[in-house]
PDB file of N, CA and C in Angstrom:
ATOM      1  N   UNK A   1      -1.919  30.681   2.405  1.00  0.00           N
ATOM      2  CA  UNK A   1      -1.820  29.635   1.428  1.00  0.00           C
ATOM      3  C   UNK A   1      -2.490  30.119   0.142  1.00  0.00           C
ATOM      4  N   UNK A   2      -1.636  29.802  -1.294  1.00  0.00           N
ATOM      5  CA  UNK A   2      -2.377  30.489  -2.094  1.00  0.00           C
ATOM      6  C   UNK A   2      -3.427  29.300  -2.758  1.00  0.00           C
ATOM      7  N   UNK A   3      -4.923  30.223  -3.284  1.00  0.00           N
ATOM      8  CA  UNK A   3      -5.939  29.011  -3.137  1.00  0.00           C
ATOM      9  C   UNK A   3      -5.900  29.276  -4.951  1.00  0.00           C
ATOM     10  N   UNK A   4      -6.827  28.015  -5.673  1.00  0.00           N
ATOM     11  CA  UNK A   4      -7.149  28.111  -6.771  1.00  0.00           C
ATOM     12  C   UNK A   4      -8.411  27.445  -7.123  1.00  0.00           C
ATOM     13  N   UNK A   5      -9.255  28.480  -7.966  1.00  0.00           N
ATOM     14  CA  UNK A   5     -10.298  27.839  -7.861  1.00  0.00           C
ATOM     15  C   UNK A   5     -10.456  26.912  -8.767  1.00  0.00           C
ATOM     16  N   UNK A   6     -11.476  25.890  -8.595  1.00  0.00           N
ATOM     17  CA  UNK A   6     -11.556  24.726  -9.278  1.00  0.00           C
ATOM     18  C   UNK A   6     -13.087  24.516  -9.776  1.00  0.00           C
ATOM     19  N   UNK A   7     -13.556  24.153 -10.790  1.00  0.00           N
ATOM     20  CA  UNK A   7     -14.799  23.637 -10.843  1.00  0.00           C
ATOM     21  C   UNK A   7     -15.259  21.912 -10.648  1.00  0.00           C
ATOM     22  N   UNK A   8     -16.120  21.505 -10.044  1.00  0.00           N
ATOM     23  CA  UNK A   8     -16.310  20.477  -9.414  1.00  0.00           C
ATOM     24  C   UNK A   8     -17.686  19.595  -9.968  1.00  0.00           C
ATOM     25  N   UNK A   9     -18.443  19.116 -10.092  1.00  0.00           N
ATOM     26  CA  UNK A   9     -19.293  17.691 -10.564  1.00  0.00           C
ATOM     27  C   UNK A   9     -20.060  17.393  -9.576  1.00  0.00           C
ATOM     28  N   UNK A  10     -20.933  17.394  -7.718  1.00  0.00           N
ATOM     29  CA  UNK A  10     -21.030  16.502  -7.266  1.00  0.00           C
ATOM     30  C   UNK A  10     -22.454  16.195  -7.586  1.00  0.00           C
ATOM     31  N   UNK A  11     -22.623  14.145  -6.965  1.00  0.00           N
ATOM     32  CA  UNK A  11     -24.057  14.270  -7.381  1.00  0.00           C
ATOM     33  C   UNK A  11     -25.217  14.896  -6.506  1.00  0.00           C
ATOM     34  N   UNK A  12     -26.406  15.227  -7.051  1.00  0.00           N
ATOM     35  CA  UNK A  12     -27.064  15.884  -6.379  1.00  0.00           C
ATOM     36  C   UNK A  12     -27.664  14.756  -4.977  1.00  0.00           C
ATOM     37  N   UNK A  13     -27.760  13.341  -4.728  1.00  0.00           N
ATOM     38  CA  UNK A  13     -28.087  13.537  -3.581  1.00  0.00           C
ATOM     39  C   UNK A  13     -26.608  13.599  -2.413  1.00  0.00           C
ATOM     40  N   UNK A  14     -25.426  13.533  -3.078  1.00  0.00           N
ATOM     41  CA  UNK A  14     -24.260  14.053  -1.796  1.00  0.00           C
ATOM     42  C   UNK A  14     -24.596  15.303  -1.390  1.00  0.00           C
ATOM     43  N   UNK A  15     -24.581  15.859  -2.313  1.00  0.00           N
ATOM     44  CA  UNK A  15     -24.530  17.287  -2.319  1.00  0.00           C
ATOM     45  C   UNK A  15     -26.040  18.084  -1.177  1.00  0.00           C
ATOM     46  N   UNK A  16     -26.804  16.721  -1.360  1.00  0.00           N
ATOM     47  CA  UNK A  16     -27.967  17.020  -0.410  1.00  0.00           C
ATOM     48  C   UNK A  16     -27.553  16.546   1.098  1.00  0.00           C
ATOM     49  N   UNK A  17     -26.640  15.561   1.009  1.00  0.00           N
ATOM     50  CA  UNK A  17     -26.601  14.876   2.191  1.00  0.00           C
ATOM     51  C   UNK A  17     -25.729  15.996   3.114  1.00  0.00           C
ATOM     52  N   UNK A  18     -24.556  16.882   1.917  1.00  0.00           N
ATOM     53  CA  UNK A  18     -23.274  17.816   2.253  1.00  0.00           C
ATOM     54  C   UNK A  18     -24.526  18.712   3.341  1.00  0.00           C
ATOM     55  N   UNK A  19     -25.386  19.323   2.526  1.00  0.00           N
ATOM     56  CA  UNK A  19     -26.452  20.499   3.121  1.00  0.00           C
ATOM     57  C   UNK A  19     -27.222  19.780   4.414  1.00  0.00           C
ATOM     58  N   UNK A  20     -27.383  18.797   4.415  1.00  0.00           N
ATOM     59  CA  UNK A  20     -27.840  18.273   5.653  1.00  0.00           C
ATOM     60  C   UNK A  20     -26.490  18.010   7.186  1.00  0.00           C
ATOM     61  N   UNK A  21     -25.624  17.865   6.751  1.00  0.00           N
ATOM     62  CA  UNK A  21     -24.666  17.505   7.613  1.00  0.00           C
ATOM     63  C   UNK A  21     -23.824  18.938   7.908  1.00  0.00           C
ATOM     64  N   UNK A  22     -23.856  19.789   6.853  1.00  0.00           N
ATOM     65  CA  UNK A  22     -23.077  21.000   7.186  1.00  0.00           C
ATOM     66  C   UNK A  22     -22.900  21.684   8.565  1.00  0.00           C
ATOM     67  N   UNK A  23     -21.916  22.321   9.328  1.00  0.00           N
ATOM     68  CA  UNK A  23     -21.830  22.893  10.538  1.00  0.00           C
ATOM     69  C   UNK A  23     -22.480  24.580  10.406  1.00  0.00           C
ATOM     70  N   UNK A  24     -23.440  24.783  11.129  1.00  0.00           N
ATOM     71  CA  UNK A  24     -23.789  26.254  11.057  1.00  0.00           C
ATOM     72  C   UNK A  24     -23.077  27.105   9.901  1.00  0.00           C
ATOM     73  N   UNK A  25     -22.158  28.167  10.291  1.00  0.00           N
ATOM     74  CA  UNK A  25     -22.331  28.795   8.901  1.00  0.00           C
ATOM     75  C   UNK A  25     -20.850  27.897   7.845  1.00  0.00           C
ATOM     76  N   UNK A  26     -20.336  26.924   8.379  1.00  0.00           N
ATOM     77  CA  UNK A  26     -19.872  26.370   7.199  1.00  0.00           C
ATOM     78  C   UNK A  26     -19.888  26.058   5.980  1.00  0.00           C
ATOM     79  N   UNK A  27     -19.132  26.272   5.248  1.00  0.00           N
ATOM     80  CA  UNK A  27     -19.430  27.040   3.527  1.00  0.00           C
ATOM     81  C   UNK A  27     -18.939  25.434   2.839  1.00  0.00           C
ATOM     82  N   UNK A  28     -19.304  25.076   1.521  1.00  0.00           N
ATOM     83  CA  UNK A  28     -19.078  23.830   1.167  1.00  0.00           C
ATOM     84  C   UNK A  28     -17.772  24.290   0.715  1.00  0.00           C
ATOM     85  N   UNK A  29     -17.020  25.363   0.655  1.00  0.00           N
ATOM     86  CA  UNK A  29     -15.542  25.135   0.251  1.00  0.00           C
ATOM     87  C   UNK A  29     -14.467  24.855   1.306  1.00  0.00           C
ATOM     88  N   UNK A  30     -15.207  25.179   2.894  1.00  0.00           N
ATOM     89  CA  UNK A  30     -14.739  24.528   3.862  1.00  0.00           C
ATOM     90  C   UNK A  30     -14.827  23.326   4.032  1.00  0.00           C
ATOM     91  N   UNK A  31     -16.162  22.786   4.010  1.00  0.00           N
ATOM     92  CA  UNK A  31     -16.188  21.237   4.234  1.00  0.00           C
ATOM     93  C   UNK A  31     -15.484  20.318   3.121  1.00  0.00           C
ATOM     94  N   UNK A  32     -14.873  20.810   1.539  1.00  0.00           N
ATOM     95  CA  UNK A  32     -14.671  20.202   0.557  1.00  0.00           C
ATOM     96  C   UNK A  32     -13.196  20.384   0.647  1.00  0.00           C
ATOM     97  N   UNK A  33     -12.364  21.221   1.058  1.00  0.00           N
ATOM     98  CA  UNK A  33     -11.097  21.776   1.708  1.00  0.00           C
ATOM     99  C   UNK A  33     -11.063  20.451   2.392  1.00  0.00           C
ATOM    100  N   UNK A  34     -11.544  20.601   3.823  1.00  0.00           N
ATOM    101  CA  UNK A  34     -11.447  19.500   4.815  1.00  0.00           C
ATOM    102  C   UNK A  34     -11.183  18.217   4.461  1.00  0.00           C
ATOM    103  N   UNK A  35     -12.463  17.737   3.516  1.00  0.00           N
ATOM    104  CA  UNK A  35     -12.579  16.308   3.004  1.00  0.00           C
ATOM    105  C   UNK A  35     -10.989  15.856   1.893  1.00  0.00           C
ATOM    106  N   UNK A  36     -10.740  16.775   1.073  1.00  0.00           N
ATOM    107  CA  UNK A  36      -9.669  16.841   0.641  1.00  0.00           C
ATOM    108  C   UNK A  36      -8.241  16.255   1.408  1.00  0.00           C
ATOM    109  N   UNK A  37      -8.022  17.041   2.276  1.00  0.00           N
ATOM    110  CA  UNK A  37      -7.140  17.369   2.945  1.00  0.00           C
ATOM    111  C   UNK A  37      -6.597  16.256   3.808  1.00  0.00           C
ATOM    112  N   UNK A  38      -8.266  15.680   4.479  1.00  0.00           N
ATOM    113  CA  UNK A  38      -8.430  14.496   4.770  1.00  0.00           C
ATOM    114  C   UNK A  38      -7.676  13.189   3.994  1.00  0.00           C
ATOM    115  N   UNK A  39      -8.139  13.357   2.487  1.00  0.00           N
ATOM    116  CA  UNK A  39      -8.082  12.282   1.651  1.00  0.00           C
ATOM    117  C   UNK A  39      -6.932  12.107   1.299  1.00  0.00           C
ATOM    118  N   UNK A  40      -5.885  12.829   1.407  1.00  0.00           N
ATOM    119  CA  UNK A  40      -4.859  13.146   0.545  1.00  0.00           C
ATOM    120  C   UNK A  40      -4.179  12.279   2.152  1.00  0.00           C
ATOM    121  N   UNK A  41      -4.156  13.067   3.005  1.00  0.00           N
ATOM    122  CA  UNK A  41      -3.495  12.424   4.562  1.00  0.00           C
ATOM    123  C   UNK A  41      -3.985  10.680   4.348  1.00  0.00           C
ATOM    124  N   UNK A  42      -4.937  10.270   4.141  1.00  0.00           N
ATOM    125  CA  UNK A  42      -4.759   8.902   4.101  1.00  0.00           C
ATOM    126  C   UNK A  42      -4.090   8.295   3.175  1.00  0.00           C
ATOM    127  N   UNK A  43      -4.278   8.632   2.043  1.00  0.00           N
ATOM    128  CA  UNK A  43      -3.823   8.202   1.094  1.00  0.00           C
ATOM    129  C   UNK A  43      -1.505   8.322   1.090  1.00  0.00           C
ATOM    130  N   UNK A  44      -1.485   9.239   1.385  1.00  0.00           N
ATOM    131  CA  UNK A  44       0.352   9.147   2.005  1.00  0.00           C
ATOM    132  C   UNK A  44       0.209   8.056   3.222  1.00  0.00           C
ATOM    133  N   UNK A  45      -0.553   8.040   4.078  1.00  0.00           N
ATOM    134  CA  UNK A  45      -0.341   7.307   5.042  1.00  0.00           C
ATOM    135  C   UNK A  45      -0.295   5.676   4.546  1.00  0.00           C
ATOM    136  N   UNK A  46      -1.085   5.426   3.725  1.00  0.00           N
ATOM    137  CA  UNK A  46      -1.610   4.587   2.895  1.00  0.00           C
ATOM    138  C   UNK A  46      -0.416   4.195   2.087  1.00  0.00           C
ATOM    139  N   UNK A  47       0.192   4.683   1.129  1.00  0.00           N
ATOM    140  CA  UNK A  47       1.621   4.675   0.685  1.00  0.00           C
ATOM    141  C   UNK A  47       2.954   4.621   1.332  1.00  0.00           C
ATOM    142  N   UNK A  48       3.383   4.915   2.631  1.00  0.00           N
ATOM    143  CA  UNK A  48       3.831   4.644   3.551  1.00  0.00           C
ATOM    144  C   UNK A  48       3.863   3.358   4.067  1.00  0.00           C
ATOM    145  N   UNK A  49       2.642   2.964   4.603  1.00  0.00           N
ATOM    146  CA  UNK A  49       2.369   1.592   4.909  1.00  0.00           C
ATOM    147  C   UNK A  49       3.156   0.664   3.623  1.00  0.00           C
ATOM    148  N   UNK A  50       2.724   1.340   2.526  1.00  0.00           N
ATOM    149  CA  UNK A  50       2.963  -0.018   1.246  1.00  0.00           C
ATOM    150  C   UNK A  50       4.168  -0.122   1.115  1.00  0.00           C
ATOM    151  N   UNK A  51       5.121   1.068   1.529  1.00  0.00           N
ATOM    152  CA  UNK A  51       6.583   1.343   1.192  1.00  0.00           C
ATOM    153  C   UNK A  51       7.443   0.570   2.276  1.00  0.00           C
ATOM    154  N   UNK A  52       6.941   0.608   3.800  1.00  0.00           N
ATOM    155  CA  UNK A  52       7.235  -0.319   4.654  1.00  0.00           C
ATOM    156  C   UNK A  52       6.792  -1.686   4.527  1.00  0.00           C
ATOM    157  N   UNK A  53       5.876  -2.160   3.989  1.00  0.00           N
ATOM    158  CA  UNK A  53       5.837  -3.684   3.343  1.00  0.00           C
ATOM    159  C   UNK A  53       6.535  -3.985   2.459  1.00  0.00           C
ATOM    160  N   UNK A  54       6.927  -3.227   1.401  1.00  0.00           N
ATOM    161  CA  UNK A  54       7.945  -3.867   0.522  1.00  0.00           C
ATOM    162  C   UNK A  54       8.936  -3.914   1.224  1.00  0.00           C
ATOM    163  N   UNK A  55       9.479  -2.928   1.881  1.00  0.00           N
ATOM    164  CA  UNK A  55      10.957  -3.022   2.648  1.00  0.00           C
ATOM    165  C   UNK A  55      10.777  -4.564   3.223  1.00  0.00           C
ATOM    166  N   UNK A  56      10.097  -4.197   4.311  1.00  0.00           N
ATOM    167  CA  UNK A  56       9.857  -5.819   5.294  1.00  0.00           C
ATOM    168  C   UNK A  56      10.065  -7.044   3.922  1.00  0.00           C
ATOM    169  N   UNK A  57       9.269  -6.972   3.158  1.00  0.00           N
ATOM    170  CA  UNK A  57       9.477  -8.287   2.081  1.00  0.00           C
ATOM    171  C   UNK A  57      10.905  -8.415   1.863  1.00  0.00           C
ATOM    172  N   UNK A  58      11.594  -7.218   1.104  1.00  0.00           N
ATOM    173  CA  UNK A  58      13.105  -7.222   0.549  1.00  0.00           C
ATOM    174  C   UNK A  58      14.081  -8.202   1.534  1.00  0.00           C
ATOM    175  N   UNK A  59      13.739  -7.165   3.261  1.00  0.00           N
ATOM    176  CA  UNK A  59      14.560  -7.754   4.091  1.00  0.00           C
ATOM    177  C   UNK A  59      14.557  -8.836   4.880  1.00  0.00           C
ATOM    178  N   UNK A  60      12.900  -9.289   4.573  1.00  0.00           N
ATOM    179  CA  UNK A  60      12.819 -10.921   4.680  1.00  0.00           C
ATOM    180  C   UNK A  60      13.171 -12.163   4.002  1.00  0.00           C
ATOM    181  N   UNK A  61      13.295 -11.423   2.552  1.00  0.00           N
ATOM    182  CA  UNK A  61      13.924 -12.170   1.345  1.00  0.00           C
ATOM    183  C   UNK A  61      15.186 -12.701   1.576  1.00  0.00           C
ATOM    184  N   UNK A  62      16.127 -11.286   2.215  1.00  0.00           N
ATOM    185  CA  UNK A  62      17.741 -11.115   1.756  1.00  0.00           C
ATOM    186  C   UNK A  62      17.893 -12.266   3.555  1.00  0.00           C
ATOM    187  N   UNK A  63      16.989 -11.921   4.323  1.00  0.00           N
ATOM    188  CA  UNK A  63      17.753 -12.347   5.725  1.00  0.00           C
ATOM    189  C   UNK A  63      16.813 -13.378   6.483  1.00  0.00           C
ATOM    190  N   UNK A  64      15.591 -13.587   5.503  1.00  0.00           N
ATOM    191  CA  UNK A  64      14.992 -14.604   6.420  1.00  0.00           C
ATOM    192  C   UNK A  64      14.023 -14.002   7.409  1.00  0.00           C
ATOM    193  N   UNK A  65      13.287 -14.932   7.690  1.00  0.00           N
ATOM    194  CA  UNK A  65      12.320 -14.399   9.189  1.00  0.00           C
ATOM    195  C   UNK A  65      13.716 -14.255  10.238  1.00  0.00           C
ATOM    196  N   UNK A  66      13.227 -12.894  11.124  1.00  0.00           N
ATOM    197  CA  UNK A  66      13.921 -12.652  12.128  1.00  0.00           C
ATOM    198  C   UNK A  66      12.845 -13.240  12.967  1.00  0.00           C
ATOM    199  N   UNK A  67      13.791 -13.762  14.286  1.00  0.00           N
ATOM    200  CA  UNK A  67      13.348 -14.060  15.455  1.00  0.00           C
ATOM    201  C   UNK A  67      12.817 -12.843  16.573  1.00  0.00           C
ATOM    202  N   UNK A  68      11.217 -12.937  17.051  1.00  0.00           N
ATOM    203  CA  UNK A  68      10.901 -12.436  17.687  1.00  0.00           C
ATOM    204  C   UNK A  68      11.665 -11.352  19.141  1.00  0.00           C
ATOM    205  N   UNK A  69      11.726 -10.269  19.051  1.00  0.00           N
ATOM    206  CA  UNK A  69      12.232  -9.716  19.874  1.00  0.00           C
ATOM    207  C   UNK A  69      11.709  -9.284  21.700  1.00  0.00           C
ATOM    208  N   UNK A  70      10.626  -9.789  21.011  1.00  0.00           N
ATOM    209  CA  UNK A  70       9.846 -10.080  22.598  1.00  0.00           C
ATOM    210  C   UNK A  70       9.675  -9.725  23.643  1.00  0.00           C
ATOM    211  N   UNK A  71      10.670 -11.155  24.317  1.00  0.00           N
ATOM    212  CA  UNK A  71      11.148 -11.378  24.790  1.00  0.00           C
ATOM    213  C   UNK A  71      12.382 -10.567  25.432  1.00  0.00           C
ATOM    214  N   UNK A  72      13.146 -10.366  24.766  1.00  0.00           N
ATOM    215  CA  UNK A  72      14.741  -9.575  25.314  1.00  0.00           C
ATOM    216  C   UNK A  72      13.819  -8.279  25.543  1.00  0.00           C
ATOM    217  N   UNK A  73      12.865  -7.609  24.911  1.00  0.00           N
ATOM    218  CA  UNK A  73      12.413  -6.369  25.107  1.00  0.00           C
ATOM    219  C   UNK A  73      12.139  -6.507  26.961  1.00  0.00           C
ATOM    220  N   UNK A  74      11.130  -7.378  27.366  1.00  0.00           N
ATOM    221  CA  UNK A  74      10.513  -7.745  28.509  1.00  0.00           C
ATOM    222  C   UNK A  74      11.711  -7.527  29.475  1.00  0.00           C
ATOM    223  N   UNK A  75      12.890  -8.440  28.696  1.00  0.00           N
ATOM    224  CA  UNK A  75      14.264  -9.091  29.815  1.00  0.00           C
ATOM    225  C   UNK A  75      14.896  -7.474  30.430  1.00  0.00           C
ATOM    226  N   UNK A  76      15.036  -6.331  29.421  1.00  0.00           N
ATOM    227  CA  UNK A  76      14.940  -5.507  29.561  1.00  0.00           C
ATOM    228  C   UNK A  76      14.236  -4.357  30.364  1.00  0.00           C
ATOM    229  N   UNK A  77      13.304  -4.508  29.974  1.00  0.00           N
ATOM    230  CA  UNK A  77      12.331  -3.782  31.075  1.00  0.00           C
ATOM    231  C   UNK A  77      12.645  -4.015  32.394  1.00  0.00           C
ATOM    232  N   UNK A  78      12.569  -5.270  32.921  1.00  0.00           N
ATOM    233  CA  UNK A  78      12.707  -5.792  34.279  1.00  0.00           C
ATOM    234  C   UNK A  78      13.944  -5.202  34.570  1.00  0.00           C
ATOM    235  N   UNK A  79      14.683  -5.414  33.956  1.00  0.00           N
ATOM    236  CA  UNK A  79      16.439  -5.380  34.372  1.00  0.00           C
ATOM    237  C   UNK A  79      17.089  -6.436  34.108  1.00  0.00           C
ATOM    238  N   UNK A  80      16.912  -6.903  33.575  1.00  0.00           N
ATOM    239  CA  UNK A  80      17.849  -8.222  33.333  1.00  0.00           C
ATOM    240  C   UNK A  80      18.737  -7.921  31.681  1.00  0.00           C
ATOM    241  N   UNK A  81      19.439  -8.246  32.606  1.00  0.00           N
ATOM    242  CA  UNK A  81      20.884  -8.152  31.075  1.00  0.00           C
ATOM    243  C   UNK A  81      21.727  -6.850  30.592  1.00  0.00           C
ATOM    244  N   UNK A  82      20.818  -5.641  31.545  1.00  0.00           N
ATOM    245  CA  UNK A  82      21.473  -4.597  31.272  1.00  0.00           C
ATOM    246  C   UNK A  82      22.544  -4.325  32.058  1.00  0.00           C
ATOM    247  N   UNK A  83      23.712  -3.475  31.372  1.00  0.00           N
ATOM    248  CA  UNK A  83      24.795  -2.731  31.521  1.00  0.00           C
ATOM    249  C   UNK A  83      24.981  -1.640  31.740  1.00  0.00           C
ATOM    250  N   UNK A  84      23.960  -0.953  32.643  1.00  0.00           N
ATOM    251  CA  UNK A  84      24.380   0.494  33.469  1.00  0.00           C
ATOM    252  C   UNK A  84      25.341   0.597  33.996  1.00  0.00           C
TER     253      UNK A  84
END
């Protein structure tokens, strides 16, 4: 992966807390990599979620509350209603 370096700001007591929590020889461009990497994964996940709520709104708009599926899921499971 190609890397680029960056210059960074943190305050000095994170940066104390980073040195206290660090893993043996873990380097703060590993743990700041990580945290990144981290942040970015929630944040899509996070946008995702919001992109499936608008949908749900649109298609609650255009069609109304749908009726719980439940039920037929259950009827299913058991065997009931299917066509093997």
């Amino acid at each position: 992966m190609k890397q680029e370096a960056v210059t960074i700001c943190i305050p000095a007591d994170l940066l104390e807390q980073a040195r206290q929590f660090r893993e043996g020889s873990e380097s703060f461009n590993d743990m700041i990599v990580e945290a990144i990497a981290s942040e970015v994964q929630r944040r899509r996940s996070l946008a995702a979620h919001q992109c499936i709520v608008a949908r749900s709104a649109e298609v609650q708009a255009k069609t109304g509350i749908q009726p719980s599926s439940v039920k037929l899921i259950r009827q299913l499971r058991v065997g009931e209603g299917r066509r093997d």
